[in-house]
C-alpha atoms as a PDB file:
ATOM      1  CA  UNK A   1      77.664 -88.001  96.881  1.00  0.00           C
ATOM      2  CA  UNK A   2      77.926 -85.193  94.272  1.00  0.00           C
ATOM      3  CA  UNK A   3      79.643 -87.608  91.866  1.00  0.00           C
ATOM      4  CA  UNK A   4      76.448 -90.045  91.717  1.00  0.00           C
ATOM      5  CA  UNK A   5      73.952 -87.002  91.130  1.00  0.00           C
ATOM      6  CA  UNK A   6      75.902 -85.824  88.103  1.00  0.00           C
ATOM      7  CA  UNK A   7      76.560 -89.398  86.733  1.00  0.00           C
ATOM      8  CA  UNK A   8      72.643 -90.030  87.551  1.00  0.00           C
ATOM      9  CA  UNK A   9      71.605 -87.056  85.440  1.00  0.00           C
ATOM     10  CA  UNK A  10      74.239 -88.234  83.061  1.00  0.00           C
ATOM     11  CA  UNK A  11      72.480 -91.317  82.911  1.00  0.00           C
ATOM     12  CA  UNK A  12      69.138 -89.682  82.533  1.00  0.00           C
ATOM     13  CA  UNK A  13      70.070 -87.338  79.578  1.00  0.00           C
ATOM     14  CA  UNK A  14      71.657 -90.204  77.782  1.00  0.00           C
ATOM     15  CA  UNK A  15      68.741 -92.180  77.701  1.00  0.00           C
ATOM     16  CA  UNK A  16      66.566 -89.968  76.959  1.00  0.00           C
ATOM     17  CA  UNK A  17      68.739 -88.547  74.149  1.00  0.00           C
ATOM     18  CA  UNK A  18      67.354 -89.794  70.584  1.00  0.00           C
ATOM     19  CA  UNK A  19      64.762 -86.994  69.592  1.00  0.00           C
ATOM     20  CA  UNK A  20      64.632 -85.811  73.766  1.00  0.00           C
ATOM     21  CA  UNK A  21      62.624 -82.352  73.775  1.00  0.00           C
ATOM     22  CA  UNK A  22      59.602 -80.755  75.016  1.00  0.00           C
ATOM     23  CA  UNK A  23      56.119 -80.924  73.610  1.00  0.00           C
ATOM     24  CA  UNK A  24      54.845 -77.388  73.928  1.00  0.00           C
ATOM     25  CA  UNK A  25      57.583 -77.030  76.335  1.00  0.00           C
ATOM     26  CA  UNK A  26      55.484 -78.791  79.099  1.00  0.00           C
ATOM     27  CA  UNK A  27      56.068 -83.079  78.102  1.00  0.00           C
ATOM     28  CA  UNK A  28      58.898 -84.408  77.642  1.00  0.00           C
ATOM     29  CA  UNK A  29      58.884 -86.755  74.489  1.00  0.00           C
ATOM     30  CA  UNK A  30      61.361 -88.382  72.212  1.00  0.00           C
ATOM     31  CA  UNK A  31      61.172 -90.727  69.014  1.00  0.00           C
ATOM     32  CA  UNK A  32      60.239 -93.685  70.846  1.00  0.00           C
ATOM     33  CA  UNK A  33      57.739 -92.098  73.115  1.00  0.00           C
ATOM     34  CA  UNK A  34      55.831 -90.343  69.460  1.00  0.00           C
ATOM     35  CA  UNK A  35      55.944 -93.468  67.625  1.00  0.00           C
ATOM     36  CA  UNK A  36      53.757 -94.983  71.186  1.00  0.00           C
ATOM     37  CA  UNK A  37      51.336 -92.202  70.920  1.00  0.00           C
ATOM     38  CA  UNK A  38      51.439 -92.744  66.847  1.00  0.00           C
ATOM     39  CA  UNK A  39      50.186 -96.691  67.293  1.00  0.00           C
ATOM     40  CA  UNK A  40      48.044 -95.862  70.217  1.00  0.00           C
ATOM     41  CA  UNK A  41      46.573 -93.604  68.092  1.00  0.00           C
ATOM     42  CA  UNK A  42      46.434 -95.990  65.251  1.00  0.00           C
ATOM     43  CA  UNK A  43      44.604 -98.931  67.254  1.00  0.00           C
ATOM     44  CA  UNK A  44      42.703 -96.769  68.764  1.00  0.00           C
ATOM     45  CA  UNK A  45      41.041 -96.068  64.883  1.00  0.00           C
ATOM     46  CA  UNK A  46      40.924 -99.385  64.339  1.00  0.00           C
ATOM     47  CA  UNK A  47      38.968-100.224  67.449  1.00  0.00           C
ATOM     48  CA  UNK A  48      36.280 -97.778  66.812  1.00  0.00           C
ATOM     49  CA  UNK A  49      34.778 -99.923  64.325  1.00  0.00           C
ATOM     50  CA  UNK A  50      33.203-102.092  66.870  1.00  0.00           C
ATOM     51  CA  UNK A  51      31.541-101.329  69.882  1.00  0.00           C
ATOM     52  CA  UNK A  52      33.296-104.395  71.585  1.00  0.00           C
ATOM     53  CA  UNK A  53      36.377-103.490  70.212  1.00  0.00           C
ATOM     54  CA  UNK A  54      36.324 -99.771  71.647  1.00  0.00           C
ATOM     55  CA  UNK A  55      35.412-101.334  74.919  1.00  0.00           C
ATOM     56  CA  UNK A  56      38.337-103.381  75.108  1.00  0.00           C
ATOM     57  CA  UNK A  57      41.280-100.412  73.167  1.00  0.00           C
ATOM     58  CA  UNK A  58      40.072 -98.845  76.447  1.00  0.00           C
ATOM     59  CA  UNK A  59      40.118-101.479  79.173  1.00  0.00           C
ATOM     60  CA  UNK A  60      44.080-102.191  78.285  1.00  0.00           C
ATOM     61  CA  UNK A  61      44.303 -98.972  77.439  1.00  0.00           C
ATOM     62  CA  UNK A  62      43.510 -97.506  81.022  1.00  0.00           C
ATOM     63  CA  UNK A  63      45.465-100.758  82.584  1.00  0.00           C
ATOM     64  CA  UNK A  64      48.638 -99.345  80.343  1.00  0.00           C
ATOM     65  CA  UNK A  65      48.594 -95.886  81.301  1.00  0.00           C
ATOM     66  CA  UNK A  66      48.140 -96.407  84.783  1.00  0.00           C
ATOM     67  CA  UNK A  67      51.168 -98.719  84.348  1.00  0.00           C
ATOM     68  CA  UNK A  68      53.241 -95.569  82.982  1.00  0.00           C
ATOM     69  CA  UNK A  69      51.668 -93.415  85.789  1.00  0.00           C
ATOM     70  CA  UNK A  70      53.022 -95.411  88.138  1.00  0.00           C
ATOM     71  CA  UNK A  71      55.923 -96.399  86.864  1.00  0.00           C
ATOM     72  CA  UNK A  72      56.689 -91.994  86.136  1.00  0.00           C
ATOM     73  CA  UNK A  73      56.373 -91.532  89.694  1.00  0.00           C
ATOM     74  CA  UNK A  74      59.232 -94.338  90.777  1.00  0.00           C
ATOM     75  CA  UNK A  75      62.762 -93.023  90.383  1.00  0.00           C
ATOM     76  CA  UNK A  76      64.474 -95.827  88.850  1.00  0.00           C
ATOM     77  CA  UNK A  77      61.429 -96.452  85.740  1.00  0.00           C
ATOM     78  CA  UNK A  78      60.579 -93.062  85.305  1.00  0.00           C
ATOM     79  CA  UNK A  79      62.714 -93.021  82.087  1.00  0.00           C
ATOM     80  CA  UNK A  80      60.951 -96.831  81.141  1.00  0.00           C
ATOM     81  CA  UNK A  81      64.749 -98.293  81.631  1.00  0.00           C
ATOM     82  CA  UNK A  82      66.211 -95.718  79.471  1.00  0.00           C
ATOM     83  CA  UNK A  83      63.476 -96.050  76.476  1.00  0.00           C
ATOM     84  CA  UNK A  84      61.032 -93.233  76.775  1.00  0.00           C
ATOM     85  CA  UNK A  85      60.028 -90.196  79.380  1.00  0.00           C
ATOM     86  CA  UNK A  86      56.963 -91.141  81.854  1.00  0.00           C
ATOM     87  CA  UNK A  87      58.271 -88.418  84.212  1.00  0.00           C
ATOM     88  CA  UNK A  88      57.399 -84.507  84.874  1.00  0.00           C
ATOM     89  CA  UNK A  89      53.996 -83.543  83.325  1.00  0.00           C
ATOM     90  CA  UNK A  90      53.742 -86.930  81.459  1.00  0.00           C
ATOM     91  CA  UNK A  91      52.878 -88.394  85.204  1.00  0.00           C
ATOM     92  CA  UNK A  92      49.270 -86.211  85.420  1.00  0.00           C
ATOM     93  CA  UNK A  93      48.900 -86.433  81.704  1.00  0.00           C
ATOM     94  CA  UNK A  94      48.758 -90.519  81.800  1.00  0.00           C
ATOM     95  CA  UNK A  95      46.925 -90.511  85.114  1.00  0.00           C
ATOM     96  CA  UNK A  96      44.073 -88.263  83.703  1.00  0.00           C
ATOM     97  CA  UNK A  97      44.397 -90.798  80.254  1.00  0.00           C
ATOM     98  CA  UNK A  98      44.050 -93.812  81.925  1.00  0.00           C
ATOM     99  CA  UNK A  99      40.939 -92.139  84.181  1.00  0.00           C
ATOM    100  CA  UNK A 100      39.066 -91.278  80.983  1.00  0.00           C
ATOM    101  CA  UNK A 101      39.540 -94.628  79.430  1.00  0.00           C
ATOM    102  CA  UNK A 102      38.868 -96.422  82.542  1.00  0.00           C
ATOM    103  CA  UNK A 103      35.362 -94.662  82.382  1.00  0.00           C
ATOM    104  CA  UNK A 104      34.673 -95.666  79.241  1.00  0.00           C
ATOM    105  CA  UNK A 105      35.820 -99.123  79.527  1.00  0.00           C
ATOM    106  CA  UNK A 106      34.889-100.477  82.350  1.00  0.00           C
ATOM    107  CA  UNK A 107      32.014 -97.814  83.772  1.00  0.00           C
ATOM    108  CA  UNK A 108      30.187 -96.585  80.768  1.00  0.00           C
ATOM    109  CA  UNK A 109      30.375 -99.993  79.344  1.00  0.00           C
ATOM    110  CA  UNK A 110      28.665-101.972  82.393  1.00  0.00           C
ATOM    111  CA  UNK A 111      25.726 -99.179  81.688  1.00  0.00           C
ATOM    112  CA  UNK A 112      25.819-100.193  77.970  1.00  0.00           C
ATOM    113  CA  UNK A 113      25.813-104.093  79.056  1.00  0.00           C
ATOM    114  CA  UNK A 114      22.957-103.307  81.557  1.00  0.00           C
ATOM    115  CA  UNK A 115      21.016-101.657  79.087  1.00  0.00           C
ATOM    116  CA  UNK A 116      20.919-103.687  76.042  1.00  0.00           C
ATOM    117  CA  UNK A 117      20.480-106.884  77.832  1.00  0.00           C
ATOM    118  CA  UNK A 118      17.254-105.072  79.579  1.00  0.00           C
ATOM    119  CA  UNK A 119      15.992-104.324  75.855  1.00  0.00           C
ATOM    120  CA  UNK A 120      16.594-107.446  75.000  1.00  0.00           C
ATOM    121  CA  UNK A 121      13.879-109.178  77.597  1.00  0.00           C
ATOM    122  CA  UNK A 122      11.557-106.677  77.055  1.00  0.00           C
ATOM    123  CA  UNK A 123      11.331-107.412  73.613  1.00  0.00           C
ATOM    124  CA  UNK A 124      10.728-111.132  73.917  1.00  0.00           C
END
């Protein structure tokens, strides 16, 4: 039994090897996982120029971070097969992610929606 812990944490360290550390010494990260956060940061800029397009950066961006949430708290995925870390803090971290961009995209939007077409009629 003690031989398929080690070569499990083996496994784990491997995967996680290229760039593995510590952001702040509380998320674990490594060069995959930074160049995610560097292109969700990216589209993320490039949706802001619309109001629709923010809408929807944050409608697929709550559906993807609950994703990794989910995926951090299963024991075989919370390594994303061996490509990036979704486990320790990173769990809470996406959870509270996805939470804020499900508010905005989906809640905060209907209110928008609501509101402009209830201008709209008024005006006519």
């Amino acid at each position: 039994m003690s031989i398929e812990i080690a070569r499990s944490c083996s496994l784990m360290n491997r995967a996680t090897q290229p760039g593995f550390g510590y952001i702040f010494g509380v998320f674990p990260t490594n060069y995959f996982h930074n160049a995610i956060g560097i292109l969700v940061g990216v589209w993320g800029i490039a949706a802001f120029t619309s109001l629709s397009g923010s809408i929807v950066f944050n409608r697929i961006f709550a559906i993807l971070y609950a994703a990794g949430t989910i995926l951090g708290l299963l024991p075989f995925a919370n390594t994303l097969f061996g490509l990036t870390p979704l486990f320790g803090n990173n769990i809470w971290l996406n959870a509270l992610n996805a939470g804020i961009a499900f508010y905005y995209g989906f809640v905060k939007s209907a209110e928008i929606t609501m509101q402009s077409s209830s201008s709209a009629q008024a005006s006519v």
